[in-house]
Protein backbone atom coordinates (compact mmCIF):
# COMPACT_ATOMS: atom_id res chain seq x y z
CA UNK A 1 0.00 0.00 0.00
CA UNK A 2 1.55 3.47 -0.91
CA UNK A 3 1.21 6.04 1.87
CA UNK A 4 2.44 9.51 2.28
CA UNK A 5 3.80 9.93 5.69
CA UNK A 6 3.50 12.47 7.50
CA UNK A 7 7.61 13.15 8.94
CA UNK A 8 7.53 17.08 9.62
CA UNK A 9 9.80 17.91 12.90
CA UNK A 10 10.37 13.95 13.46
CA UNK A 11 13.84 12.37 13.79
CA UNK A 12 14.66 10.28 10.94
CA UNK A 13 18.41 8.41 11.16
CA UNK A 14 19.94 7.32 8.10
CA UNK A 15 22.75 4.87 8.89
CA UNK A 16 25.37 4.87 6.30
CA UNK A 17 26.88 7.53 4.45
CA UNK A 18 27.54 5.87 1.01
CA UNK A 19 25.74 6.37 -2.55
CA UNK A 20 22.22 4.84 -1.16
CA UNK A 21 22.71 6.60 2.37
CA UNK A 22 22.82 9.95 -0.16
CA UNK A 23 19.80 8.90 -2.06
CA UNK A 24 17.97 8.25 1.32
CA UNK A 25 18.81 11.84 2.33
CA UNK A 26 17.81 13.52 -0.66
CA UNK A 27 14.48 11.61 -0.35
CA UNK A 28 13.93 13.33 2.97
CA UNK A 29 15.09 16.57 2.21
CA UNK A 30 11.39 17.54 1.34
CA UNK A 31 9.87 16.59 4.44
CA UNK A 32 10.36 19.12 7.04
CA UNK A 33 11.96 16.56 9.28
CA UNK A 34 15.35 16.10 11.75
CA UNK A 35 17.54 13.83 9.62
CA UNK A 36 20.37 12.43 11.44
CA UNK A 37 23.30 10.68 9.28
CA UNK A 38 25.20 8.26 11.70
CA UNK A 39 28.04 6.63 9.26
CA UNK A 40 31.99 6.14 10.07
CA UNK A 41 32.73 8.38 6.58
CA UNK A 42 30.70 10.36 4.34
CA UNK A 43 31.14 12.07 0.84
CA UNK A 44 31.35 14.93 -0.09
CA UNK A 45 27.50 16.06 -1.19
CA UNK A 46 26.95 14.76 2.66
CA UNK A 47 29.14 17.21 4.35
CA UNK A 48 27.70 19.60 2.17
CA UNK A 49 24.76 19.22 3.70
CA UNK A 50 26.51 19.19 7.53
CA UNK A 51 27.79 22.68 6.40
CA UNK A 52 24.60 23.99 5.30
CA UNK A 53 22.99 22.67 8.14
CA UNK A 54 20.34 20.67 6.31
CA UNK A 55 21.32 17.29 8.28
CA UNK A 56 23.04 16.40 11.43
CA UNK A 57 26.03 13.78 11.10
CA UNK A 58 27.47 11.81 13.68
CA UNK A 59 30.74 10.10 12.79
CA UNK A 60 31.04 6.44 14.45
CA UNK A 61 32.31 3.00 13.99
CA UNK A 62 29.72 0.74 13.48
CA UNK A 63 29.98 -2.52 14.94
CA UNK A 64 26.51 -3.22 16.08
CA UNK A 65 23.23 -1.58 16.48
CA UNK A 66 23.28 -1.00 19.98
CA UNK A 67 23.91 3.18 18.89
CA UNK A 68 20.27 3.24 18.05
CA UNK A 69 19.49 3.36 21.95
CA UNK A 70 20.65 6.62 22.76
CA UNK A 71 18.20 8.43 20.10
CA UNK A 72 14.10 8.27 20.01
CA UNK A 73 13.89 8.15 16.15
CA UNK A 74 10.51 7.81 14.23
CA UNK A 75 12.42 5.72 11.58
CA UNK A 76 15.27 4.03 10.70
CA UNK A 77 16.94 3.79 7.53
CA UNK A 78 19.91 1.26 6.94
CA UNK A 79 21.77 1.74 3.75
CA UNK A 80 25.57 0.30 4.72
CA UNK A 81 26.97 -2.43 2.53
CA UNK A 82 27.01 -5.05 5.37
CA UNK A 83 23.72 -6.67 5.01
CA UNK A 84 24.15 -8.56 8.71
CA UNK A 85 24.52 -5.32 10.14
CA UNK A 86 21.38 -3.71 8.19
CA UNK A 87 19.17 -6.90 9.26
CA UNK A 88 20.56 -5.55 13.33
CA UNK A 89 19.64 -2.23 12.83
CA UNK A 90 16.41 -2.71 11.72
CA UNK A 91 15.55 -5.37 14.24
CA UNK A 92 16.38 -2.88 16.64
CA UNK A 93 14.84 -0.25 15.22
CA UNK A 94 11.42 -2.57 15.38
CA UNK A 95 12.13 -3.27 18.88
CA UNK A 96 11.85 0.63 19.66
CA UNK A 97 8.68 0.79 17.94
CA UNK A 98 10.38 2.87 15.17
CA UNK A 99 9.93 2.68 11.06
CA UNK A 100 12.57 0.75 9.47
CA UNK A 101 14.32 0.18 6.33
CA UNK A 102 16.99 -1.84 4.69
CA UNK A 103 18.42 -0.76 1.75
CA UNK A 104 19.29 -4.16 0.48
CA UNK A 105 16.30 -6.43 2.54
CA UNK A 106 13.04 -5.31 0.96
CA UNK A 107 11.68 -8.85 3.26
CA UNK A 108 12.43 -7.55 6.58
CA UNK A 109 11.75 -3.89 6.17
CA UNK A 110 8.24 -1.78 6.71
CA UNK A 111 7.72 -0.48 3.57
CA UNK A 112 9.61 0.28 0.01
CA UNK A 113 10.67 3.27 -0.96
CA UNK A 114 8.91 4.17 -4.50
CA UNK A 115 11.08 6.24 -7.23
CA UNK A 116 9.28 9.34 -6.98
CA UNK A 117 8.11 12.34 -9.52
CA UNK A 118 8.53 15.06 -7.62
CA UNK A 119 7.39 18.07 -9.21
CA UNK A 120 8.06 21.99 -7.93
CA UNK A 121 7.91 20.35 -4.41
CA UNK A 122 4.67 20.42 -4.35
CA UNK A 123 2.90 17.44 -6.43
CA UNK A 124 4.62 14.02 -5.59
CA UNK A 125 4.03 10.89 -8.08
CA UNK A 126 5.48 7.55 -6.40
CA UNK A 127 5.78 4.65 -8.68
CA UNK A 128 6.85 1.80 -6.81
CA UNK A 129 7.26 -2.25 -7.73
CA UNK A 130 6.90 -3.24 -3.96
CA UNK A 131 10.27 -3.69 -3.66
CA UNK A 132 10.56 -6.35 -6.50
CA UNK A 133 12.49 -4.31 -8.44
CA UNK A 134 14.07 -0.94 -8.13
CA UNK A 135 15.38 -0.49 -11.15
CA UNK A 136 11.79 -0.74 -13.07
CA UNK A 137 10.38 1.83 -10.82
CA UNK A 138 13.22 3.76 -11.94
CA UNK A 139 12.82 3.18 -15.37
CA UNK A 140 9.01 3.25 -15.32
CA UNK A 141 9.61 7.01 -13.66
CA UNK A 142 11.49 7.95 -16.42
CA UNK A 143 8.98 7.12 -18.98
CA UNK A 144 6.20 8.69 -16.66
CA UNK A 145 7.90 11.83 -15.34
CA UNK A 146 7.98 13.63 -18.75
CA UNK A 147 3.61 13.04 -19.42
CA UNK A 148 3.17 14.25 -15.85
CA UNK A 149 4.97 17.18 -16.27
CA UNK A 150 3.18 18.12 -19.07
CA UNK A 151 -0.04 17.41 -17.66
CA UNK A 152 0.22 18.92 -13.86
CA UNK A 153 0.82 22.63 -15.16
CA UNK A 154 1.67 25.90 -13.25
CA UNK A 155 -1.72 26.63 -12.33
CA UNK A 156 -2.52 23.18 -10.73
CA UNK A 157 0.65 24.38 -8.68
CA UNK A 158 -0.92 27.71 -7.49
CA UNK A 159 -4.20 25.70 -7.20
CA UNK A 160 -2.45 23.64 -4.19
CA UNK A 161 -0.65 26.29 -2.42
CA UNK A 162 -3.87 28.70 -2.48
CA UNK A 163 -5.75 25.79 -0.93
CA UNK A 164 -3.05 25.19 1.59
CA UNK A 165 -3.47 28.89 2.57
CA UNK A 166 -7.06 28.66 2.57
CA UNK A 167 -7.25 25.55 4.51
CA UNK A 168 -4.84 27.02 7.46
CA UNK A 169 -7.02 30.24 6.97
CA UNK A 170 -10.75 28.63 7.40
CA UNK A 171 -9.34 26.30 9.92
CA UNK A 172 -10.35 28.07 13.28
CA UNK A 173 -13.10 29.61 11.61
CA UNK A 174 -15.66 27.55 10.43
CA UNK A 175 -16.39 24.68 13.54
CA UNK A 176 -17.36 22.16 10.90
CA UNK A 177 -16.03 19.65 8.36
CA UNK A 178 -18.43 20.01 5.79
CA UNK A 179 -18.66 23.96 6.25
CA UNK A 180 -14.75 23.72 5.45
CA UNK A 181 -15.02 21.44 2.94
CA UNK A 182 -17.42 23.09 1.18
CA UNK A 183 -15.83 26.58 1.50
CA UNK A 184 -12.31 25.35 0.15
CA UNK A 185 -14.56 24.11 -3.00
CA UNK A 186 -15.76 27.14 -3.61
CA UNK A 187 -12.11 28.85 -3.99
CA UNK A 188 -11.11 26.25 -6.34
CA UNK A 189 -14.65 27.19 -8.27
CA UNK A 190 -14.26 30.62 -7.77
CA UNK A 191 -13.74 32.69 -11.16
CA UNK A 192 -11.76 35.75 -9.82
CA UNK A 193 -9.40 33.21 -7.95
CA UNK A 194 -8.98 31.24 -11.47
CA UNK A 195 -8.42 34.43 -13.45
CA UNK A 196 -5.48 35.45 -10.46
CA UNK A 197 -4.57 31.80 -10.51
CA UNK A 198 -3.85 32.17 -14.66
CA UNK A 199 -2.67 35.98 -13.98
CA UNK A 200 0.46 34.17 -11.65
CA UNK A 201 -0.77 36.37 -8.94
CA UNK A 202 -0.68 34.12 -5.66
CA UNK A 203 -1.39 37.06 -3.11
CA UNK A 204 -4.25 38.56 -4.54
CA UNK A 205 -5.60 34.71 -4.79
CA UNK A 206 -4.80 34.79 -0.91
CA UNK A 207 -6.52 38.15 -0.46
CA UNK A 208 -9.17 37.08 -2.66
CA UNK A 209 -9.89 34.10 -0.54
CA UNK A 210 -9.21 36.15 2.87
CA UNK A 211 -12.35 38.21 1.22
CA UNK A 212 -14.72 35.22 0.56
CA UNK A 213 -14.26 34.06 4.11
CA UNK A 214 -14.86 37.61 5.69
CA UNK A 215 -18.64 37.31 3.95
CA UNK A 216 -18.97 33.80 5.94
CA UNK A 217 -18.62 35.07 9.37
């Protein structure tokens, strides 16, 4: 089952700083979460990332998974080349009640990790094989990321992030679900906020929907 998780201000540790460790990192990236990189070296895109403060890295020897104690993550990712070691760290990591992942042990872990569209930061497409074969979902993305850039266009872009703002906006203000719901469709109907929306002008949308809610209440 594909899910979108919800990781904003959770810990997430990545364990291993090699090629897959990277591609782990720059998975997260997007997700408003703490990512902690606990590896015994690193390359150089990593420490990039120390320096601009975008992950935390903690340099250590790793023999076992015993490390895993000292930290309350919400998941666990384990991408080292030692497959013995990944199987520890993730049996550990289920013992904690945590998320876990092994790069190279699709059986044991919680979930796969799809190769994802990811368009303006905004729209993610996952297409995943369930783990049976990475390198299909990667090629199947390929295919698929050019039509669905085509198809989800600028304005479906504004679309979301007006309906973000409204959402936030209306939340506090109307006491019901359906009284929210059927506010936030009435933005995306509205014709002044679809002429702003094709204008490119995002703050008058926001002021626009600001307006519609002041005649609610």
């Amino acid at each position: 089952m594909i899910i979108d998780l919800n990781l904003r201000g959770n810990l997430v540790i990545v364990v291993g700083g090699g090629n897959e460790g990277l591609k782990k990192v720059n998975t997260l990236l997007t997700q408003e979460c703490k990512i902690l990189l606990i590896s015994d070296s690193t390359n150089r895109q990593i420490q990039n990332y120390v320096k601009q403060k975008k992950i935390s890295f903690k340099k250590m020897r790793l023999v076992n998974a015993n490390f895993l104690k000292k930290y309350k993550p919400f998941m666990v990712l384990a991408t080292t080349d030692d497959k013995e070691l990944n199987r520890k760290i993730v049996e550990q990591a289920k013992s904690m009640r945590c998320y876990a992942y092994a790069a190279d042990d699709p059986e044991v872990s919680d979930f796969a990790f799809g190769s994802v569209i990811n368009i303006e930061d905004t729209v993610q497409i996952a297409v995943s094989t369930g783990g049976r074969s990475p390198a299909m979902a990667r090629k199947l993305k390929l295919q698929a990321e050019e039509i669905f850039k085509k198809v989800i266009k600028k304005e479906d872009i504004y679309h979301i992030k007006l309906q973000d703002f409204a959402r936030k906006a209306v939340k506090d203000k109307l006491p019901t679900f359906p009284e929210r719901k059927k506010f936030l469709y009435s933005v995306m109907n509205d014709n002044q906020v679809k002429q702003l929306i094709r204008d490119g002008n995002l703050k008058k949308a926001q002021k626009r929907v600001m307006a519609m809610l002041g005649d609610l209440i």
